[in-house]
N, C-alpha and C. Protein backbone atom coordinates (compact mmCIF):
# COMPACT_ATOMS: atom_id res chain seq x y z
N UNK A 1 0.83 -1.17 0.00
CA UNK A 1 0.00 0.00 0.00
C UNK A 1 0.88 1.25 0.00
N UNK A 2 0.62 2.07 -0.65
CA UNK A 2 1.46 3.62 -0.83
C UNK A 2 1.03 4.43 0.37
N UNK A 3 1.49 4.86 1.16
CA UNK A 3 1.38 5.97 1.87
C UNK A 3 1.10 7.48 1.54
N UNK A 4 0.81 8.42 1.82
CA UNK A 4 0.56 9.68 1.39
C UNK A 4 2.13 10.60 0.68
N UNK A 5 3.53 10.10 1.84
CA UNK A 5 5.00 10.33 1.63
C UNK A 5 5.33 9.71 0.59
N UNK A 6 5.07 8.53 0.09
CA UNK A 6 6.18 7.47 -0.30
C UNK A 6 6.36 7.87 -1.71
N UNK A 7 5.84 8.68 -2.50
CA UNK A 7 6.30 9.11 -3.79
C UNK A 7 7.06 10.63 -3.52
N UNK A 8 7.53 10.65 -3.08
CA UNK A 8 8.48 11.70 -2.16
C UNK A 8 9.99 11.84 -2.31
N UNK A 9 10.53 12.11 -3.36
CA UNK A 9 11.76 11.61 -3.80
C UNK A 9 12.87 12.61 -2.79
N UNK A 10 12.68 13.77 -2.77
CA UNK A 10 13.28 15.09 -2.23
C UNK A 10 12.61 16.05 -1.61
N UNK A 11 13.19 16.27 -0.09
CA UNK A 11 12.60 17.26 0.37
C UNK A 11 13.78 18.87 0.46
N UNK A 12 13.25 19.86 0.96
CA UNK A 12 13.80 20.90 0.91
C UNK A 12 12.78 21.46 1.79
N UNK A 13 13.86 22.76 2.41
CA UNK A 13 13.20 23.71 3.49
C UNK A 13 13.30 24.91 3.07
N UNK A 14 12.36 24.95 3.33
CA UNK A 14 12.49 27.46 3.11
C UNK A 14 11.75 27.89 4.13
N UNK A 15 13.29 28.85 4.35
CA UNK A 15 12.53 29.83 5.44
C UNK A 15 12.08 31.22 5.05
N UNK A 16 11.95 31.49 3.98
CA UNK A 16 11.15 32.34 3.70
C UNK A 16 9.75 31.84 2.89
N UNK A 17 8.47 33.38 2.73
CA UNK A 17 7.31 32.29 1.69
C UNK A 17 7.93 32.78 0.26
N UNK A 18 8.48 33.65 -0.15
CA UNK A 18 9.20 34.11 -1.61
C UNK A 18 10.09 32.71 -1.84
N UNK A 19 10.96 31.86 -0.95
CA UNK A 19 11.87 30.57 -1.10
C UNK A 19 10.79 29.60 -1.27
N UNK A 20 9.55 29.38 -0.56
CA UNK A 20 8.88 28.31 -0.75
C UNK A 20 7.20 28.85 -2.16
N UNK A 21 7.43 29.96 -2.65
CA UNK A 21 7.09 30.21 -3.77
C UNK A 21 7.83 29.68 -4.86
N UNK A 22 8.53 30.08 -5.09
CA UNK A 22 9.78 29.39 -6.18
C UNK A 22 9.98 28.08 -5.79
N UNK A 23 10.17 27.29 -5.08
CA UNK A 23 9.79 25.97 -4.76
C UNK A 23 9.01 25.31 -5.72
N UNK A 24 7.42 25.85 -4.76
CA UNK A 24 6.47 25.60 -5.77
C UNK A 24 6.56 26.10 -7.05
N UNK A 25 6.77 26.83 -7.75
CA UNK A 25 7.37 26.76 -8.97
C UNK A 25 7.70 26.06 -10.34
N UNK A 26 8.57 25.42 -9.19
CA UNK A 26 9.34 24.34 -9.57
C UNK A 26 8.84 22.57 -9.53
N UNK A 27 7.65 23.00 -9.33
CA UNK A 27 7.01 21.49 -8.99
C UNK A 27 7.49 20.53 -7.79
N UNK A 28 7.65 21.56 -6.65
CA UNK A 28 7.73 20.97 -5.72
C UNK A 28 6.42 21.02 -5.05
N UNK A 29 5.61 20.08 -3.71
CA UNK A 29 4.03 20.36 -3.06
C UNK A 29 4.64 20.72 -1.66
N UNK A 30 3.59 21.58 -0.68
CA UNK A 30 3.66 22.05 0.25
C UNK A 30 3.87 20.54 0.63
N UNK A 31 4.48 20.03 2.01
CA UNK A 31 4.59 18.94 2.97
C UNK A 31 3.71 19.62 3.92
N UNK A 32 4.45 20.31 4.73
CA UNK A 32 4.24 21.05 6.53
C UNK A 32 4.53 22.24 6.42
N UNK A 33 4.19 22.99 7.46
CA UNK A 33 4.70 24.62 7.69
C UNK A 33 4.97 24.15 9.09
N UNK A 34 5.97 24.37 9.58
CA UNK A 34 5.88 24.25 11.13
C UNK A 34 6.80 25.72 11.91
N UNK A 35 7.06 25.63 12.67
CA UNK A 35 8.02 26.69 13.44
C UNK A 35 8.87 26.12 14.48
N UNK A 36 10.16 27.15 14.07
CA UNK A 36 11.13 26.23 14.56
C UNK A 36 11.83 27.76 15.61
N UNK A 37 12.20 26.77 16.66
CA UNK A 37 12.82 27.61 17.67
C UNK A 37 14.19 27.25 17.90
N UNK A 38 14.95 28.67 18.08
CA UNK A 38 16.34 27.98 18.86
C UNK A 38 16.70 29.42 19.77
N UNK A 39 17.97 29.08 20.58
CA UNK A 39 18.10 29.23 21.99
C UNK A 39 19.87 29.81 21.84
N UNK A 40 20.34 30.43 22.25
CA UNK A 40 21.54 30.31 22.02
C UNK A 40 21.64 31.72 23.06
N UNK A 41 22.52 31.26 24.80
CA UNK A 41 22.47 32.15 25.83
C UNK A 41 21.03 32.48 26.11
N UNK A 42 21.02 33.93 26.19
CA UNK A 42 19.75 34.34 26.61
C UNK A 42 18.88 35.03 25.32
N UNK A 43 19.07 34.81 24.10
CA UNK A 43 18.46 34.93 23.05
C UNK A 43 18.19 34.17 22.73
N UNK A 44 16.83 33.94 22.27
CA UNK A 44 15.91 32.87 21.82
C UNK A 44 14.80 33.87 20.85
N UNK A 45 15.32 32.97 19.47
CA UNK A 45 14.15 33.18 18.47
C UNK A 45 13.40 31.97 17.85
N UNK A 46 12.53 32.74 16.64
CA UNK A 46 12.18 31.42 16.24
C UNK A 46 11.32 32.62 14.55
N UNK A 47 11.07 30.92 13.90
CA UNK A 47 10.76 31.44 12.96
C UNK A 47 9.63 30.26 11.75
N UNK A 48 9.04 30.95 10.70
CA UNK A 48 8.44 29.91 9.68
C UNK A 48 9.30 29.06 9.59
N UNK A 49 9.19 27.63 9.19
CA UNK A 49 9.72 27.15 7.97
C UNK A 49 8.84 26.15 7.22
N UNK A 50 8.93 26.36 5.84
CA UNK A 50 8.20 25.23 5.09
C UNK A 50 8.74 24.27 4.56
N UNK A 51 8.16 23.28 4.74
CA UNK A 51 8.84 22.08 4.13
C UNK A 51 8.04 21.38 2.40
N UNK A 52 9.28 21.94 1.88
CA UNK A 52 8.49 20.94 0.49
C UNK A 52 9.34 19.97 -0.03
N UNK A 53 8.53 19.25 -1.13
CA UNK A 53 9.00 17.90 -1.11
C UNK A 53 8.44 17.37 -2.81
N UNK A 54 9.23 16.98 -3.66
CA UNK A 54 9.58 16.65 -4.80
C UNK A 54 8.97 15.34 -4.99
N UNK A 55 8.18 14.82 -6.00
CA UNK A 55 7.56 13.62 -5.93
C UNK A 55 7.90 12.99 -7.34
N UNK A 56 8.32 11.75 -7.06
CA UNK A 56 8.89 11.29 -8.57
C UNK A 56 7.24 10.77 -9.76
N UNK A 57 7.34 11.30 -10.77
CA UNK A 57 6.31 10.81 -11.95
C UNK A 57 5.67 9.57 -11.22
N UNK A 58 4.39 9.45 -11.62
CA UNK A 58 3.87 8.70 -11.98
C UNK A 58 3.16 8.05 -13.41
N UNK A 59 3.68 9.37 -14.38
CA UNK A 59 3.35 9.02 -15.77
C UNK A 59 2.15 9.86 -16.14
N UNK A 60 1.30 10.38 -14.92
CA UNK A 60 0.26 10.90 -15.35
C UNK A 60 0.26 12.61 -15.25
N UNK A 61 -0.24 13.22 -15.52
CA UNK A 61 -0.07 14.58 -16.06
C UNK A 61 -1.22 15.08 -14.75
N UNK A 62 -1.16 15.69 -13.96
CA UNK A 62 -1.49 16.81 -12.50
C UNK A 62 -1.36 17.74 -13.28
N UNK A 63 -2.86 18.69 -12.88
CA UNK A 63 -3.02 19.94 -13.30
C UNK A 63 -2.97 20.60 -11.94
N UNK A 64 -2.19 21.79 -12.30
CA UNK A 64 -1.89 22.83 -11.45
C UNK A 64 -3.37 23.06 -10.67
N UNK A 65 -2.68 23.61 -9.20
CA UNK A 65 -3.96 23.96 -8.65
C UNK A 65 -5.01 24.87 -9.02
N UNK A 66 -4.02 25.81 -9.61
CA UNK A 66 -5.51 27.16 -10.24
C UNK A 66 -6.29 26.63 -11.34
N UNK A 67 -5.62 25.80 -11.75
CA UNK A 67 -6.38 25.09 -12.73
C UNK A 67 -7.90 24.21 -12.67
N UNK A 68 -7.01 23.48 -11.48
CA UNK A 68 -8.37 22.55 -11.07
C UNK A 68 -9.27 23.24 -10.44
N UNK A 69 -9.24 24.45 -9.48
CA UNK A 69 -9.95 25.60 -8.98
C UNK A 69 -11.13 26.09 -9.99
N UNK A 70 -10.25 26.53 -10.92
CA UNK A 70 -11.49 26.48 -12.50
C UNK A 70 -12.15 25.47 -13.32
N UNK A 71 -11.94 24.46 -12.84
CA UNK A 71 -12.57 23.26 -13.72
C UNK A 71 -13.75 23.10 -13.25
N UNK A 72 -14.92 23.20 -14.51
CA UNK A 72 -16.27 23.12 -13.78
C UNK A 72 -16.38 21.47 -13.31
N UNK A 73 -17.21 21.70 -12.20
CA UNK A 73 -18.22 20.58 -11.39
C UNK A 73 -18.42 19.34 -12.45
């Protein structure tokens, strides 16, 4: 049975949304958005990051999301 991951060839992180625009772009799909913290002395930040992730062919042709958005019912 395939899992939702398992056609998942490559992932990549951006911490910006302009880095995970161009991503997508590129035919990469959103994974997660999560936020990540770190600590270093008495400064502690934190910030976005998105995770996307590269999915190898399956042979069949995926229409872009705005696309399917417009496809009538």
């Amino acid at each position: 049975m395939e899992t939702p991951y398992s056609r998942i060839v490559e992932i990549r992180e951006a911490s910006t949304e302009d880095r995970a625009n161009d991503l997508l772009k590129q035919g990469f799909i959103l994974v997660k958005v999560t936020q990540r913290y770190s600590a270093e002395g008495e400064k502690q930040a934190s910030g976005i990051v998105y995770v996307l992730g590269r999915q190898k062919s399956n042979g069949h042709h995926q229409a872009a999301p705005e696309q399917t958005r417009n496809a009538p019912n």
